[in-house]
N, C-alpha and C. Protein backbone atom coordinates (compact mmCIF):
# COMPACT_ATOMS: atom_id res chain seq x y z
N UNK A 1 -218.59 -155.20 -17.26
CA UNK A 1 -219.70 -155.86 -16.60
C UNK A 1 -220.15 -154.97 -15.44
N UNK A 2 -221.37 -154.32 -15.39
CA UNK A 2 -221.92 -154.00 -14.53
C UNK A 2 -222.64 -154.68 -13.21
N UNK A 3 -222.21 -154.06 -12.29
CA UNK A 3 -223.02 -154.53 -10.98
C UNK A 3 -224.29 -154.00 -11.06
N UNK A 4 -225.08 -154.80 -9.94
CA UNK A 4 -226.44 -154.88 -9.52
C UNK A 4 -226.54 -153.66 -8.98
N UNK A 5 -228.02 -152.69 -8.68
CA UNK A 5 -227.74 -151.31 -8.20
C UNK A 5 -227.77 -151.44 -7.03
N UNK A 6 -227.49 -151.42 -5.71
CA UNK A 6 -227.23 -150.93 -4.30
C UNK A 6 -228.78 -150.55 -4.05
N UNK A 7 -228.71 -150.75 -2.50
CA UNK A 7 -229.87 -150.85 -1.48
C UNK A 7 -231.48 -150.70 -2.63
N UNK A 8 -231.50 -151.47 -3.22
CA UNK A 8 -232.87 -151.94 -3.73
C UNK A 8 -232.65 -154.05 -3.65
N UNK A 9 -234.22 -153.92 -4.14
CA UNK A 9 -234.68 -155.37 -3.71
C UNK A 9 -234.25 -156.16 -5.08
N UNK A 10 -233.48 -156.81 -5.48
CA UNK A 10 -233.22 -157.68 -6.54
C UNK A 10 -233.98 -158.77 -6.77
N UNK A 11 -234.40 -158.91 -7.53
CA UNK A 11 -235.02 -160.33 -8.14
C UNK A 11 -234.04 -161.66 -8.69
N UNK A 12 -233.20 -161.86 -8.31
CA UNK A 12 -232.38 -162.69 -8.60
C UNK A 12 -232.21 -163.35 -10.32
N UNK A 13 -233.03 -164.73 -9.80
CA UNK A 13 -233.56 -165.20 -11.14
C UNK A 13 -234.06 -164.42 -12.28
N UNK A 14 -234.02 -163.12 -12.31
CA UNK A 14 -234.53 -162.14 -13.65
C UNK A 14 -233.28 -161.35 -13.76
N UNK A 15 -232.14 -161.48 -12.81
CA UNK A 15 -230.73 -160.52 -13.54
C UNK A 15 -230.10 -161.04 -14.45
N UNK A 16 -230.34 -162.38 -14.87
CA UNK A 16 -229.84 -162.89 -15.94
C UNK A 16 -230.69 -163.85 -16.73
N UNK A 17 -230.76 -164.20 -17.79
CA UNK A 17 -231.83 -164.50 -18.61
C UNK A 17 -231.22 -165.32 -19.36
N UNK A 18 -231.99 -166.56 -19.53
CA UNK A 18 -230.74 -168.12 -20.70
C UNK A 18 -230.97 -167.53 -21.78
N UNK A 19 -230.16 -167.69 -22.61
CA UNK A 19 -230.06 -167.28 -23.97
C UNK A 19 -229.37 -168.89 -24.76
N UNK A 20 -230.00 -169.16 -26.04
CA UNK A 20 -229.67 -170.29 -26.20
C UNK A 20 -228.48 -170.99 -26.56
N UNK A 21 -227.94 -171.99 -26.23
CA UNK A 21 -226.79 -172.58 -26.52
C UNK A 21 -225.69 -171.40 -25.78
N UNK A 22 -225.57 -170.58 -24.86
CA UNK A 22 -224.64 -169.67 -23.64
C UNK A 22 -224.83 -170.19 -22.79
N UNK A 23 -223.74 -169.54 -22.11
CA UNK A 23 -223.47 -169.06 -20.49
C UNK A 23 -224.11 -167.83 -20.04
N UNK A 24 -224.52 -166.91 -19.64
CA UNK A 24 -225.03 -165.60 -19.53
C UNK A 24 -224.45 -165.65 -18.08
N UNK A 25 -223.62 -164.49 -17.75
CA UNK A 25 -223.35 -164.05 -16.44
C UNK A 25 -223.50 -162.30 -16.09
N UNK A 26 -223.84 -162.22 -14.93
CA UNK A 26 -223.85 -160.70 -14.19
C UNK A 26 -223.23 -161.13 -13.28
N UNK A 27 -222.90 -160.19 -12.92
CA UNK A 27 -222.01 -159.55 -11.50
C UNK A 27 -222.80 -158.74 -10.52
N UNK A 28 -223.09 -159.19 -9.70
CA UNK A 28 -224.12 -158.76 -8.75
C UNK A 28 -223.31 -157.65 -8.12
N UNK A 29 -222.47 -157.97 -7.29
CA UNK A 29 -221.25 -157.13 -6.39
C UNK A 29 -219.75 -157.55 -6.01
N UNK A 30 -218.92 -156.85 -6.23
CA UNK A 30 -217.64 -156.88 -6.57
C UNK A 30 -216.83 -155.77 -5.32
N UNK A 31 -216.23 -156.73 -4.70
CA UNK A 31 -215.55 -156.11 -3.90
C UNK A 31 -213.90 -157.13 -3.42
N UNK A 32 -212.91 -156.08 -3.03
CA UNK A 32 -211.46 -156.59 -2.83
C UNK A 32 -211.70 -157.62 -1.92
N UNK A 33 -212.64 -158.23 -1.24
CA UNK A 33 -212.82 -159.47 -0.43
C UNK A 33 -213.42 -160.52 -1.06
N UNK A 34 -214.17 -160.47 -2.78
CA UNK A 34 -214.62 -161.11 -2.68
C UNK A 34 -216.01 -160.54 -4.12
N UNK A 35 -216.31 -161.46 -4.51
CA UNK A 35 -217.47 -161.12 -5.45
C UNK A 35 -218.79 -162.11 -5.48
N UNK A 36 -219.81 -161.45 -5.89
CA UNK A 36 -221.15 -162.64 -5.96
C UNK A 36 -221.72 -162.15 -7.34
N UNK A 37 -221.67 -163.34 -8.45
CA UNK A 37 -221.97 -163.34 -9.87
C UNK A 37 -222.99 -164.44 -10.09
N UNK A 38 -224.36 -163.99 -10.85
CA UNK A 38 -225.08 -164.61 -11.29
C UNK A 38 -225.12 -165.30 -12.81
N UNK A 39 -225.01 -166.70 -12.98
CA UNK A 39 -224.91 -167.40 -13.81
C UNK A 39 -226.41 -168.01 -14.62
N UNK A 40 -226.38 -167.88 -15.76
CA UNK A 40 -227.46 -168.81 -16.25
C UNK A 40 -226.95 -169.94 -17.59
N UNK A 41 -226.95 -170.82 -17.13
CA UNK A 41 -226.55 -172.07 -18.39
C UNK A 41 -227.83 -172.66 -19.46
N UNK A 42 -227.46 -172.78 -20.35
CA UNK A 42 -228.33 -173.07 -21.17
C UNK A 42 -227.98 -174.44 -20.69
N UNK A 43 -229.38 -175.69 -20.96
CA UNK A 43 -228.85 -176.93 -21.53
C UNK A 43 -227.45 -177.60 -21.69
N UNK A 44 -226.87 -178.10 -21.54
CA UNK A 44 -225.67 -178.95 -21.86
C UNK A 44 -224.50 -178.17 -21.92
N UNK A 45 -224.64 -176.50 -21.44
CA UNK A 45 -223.65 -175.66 -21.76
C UNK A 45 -222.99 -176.45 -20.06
N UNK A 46 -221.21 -175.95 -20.14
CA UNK A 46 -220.34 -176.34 -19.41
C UNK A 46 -219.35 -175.55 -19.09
N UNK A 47 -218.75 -175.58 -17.90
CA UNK A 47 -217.47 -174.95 -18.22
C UNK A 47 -216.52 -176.50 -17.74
N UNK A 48 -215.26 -175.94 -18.14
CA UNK A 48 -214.09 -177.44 -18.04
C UNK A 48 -213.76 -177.35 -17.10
N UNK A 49 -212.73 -178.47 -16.41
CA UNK A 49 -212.22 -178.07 -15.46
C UNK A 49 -211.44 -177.44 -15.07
N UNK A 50 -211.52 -176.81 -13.92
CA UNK A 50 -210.05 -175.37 -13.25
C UNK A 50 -210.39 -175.31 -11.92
N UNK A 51 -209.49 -174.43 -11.51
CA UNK A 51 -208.94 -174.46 -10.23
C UNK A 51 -209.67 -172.90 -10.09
N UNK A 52 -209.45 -172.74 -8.48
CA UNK A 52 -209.22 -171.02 -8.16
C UNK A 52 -208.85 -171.38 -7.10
N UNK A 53 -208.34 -170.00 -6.25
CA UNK A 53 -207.27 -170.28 -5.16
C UNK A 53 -208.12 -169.77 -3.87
N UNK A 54 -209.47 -169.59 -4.24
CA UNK A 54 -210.40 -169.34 -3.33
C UNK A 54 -211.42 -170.26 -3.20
N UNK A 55 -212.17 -170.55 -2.00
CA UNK A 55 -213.88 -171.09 -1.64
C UNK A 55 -214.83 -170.30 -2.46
N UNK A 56 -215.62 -171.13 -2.98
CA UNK A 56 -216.56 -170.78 -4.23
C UNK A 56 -217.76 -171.86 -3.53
N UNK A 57 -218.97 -170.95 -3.14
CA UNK A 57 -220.30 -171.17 -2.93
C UNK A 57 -221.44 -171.03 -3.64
N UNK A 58 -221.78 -172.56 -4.24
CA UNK A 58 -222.50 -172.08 -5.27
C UNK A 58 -224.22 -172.54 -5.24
N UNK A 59 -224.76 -171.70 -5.27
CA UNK A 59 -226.33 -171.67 -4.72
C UNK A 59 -227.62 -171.77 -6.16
N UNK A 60 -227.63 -172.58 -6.08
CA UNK A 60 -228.86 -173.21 -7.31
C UNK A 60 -229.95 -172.34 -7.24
N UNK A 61 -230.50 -171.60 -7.79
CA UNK A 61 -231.56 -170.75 -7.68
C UNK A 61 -232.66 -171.04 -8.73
N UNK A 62 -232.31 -172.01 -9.82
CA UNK A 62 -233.30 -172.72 -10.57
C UNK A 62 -232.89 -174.05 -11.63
N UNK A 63 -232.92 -175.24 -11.89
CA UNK A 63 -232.74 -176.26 -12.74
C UNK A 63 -231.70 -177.18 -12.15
N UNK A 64 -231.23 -177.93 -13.13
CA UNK A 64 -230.33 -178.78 -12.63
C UNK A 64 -228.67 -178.46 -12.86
N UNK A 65 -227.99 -179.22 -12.03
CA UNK A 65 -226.36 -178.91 -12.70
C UNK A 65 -225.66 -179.97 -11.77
N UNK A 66 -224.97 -180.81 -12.80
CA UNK A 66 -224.00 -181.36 -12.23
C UNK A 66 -222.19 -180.90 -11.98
N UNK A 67 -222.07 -181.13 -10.75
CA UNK A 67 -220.42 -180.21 -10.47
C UNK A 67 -219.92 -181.02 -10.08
N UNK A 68 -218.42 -181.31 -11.05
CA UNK A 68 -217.31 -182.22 -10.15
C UNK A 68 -216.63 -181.86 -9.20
N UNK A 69 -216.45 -182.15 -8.41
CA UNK A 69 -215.22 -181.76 -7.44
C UNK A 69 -214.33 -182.59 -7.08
N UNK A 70 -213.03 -182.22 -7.36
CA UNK A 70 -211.74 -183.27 -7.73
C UNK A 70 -212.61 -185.11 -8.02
N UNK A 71 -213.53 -184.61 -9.15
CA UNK A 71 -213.61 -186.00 -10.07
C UNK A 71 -214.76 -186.62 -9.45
N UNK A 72 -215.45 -186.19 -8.35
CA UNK A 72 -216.73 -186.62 -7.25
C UNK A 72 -217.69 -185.69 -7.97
N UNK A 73 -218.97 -186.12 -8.74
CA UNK A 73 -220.00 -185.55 -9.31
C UNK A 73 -221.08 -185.44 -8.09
N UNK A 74 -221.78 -184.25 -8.19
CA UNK A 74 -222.37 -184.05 -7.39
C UNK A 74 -224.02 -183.07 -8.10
N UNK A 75 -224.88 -183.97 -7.73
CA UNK A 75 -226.24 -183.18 -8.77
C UNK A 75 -227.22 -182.21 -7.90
N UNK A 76 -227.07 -181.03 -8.00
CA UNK A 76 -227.66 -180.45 -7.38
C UNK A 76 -228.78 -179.76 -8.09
N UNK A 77 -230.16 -179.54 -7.26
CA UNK A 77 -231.12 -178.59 -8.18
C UNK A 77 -231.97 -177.54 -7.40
N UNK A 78 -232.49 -176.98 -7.72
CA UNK A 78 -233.09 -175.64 -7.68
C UNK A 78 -233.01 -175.51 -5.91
N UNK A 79 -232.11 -174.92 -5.22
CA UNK A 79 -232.62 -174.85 -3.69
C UNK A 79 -231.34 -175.17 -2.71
N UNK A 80 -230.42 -175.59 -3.73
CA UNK A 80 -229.12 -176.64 -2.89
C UNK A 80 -228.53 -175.75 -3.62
N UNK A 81 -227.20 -175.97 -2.73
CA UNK A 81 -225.85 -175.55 -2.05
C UNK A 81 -224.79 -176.34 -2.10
N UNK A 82 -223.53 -175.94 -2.76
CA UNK A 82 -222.52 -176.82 -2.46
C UNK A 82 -221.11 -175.38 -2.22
N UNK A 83 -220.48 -175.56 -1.95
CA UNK A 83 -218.68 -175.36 -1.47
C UNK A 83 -218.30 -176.04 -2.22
N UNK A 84 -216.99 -175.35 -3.36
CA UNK A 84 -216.31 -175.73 -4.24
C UNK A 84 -214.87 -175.31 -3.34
N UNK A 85 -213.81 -176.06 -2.34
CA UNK A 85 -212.84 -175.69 -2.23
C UNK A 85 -212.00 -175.15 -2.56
N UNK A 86 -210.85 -174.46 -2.05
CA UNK A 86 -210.11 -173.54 -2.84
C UNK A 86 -208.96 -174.59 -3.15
N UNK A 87 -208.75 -174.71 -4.47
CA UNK A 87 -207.50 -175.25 -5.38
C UNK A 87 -207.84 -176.79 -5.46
N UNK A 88 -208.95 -176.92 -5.86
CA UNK A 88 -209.44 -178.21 -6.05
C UNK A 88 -209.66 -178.23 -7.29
N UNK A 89 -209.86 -179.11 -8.43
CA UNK A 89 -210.29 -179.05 -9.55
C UNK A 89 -212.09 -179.07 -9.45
N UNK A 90 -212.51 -178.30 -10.36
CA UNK A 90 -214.13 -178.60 -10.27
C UNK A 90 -214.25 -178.43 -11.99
N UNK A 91 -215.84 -178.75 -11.97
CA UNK A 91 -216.71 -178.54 -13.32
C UNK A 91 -217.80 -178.05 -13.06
N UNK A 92 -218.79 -177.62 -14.38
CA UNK A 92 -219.96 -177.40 -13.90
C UNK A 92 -220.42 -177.75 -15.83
N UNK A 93 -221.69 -178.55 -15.18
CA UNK A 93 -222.58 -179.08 -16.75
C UNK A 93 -223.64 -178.95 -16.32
N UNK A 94 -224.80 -178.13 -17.24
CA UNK A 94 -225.72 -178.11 -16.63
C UNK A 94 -226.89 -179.13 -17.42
N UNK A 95 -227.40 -179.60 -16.34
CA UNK A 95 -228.19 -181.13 -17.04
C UNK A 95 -229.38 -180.99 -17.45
N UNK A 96 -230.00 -179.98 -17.12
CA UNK A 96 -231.16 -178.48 -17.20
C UNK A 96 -230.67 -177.38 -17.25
N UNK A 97 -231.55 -176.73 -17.87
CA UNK A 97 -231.17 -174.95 -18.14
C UNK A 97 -231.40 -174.74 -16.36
N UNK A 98 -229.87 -174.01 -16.19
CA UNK A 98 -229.85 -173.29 -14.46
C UNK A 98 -229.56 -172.65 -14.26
N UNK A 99 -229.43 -172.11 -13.21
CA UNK A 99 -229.20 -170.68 -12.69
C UNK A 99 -228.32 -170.55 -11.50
N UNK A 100 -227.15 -170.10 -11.43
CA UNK A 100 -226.64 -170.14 -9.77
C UNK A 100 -226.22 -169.04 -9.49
N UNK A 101 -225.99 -168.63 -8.74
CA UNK A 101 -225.29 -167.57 -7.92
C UNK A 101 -224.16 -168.27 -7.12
N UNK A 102 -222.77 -167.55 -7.49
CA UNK A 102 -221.93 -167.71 -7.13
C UNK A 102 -221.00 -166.88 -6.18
N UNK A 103 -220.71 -166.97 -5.19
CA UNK A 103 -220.07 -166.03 -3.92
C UNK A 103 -218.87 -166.81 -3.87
N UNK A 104 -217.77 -166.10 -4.53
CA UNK A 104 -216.31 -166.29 -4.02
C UNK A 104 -215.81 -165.24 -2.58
N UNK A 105 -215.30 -165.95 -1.91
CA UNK A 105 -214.78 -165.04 -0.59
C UNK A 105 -213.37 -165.42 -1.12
N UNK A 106 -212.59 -164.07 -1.01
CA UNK A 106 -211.31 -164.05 -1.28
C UNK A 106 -210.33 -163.78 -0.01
N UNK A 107 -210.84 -163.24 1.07
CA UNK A 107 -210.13 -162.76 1.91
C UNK A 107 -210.34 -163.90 3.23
C-alpha cells in the first residue's frame, strides 16, 4: 500500500474511490507514531467488531456511517467526528456509501 505523495495539496475524497459491494482503503501517511488511512465503504459494507490498543479518530468526509462503541451506536455524516477509544470494542456499517479518514496516534 502506497502513501499519499508529500508536500502537495491532496484532494481527499478522490484518493479513494467506492467500488461496489468493498471497502477501498489508502494510506495517506505512515509513520512509527501513528498513521492516517483513507476509507471508502460501499453501502451496507461493514467491518465487525475489534479492538486496537490505540485512539482512533475518525472524520466523515462524505455519507453516512453508523459506529458502535462498546455497543453505544452512534450516526455520524459527512462533516462529524468521533474518537474511538483505545481497547474498546467498536464497529463501523456504513448506512450510505462513505468516506472517512482515519488517524490512529500510537505514541
Amino acid at each position: 500500500m502506497s502513501t499519499a505523495p508529500n508536500s502537495e495539496i491532496l484532494e481527499m475524497t478522490h484518493l479513494a474511490e467506492y467500488q461496489s459491494e468493498a471497502i477501498v482503503s489508502r494510506q495517506v501517511t505512515k509513520a512509527e507514531g501513528g498513521n492516517v488511512t483513507l476509507f471508502a465503504f460501499d453501502e451496507g459494507q461493514e467491518l465487525s467488531e475489534h479492538t486496537a490498543p490505540f485512539d482512533a479518530l475518525v472524520q466523515v468526509l462524505d455519507g453516512e456511517v453508523e459506529i458502535k462503541i462498546s455497543g453505544k451506536p452512534f450516526l455520524l455524516k459527512t462533516g462529524e467526528a468521533i474518537i474511538m477509544p483505545a481497547n474498546q470494542p467498536h464497529a463501523v456499517k456504513a448506512v450510505k456509501r462513505f468516506k472517512m479518514l482515519l488517524t490512529m496516534i500510537k505514541a
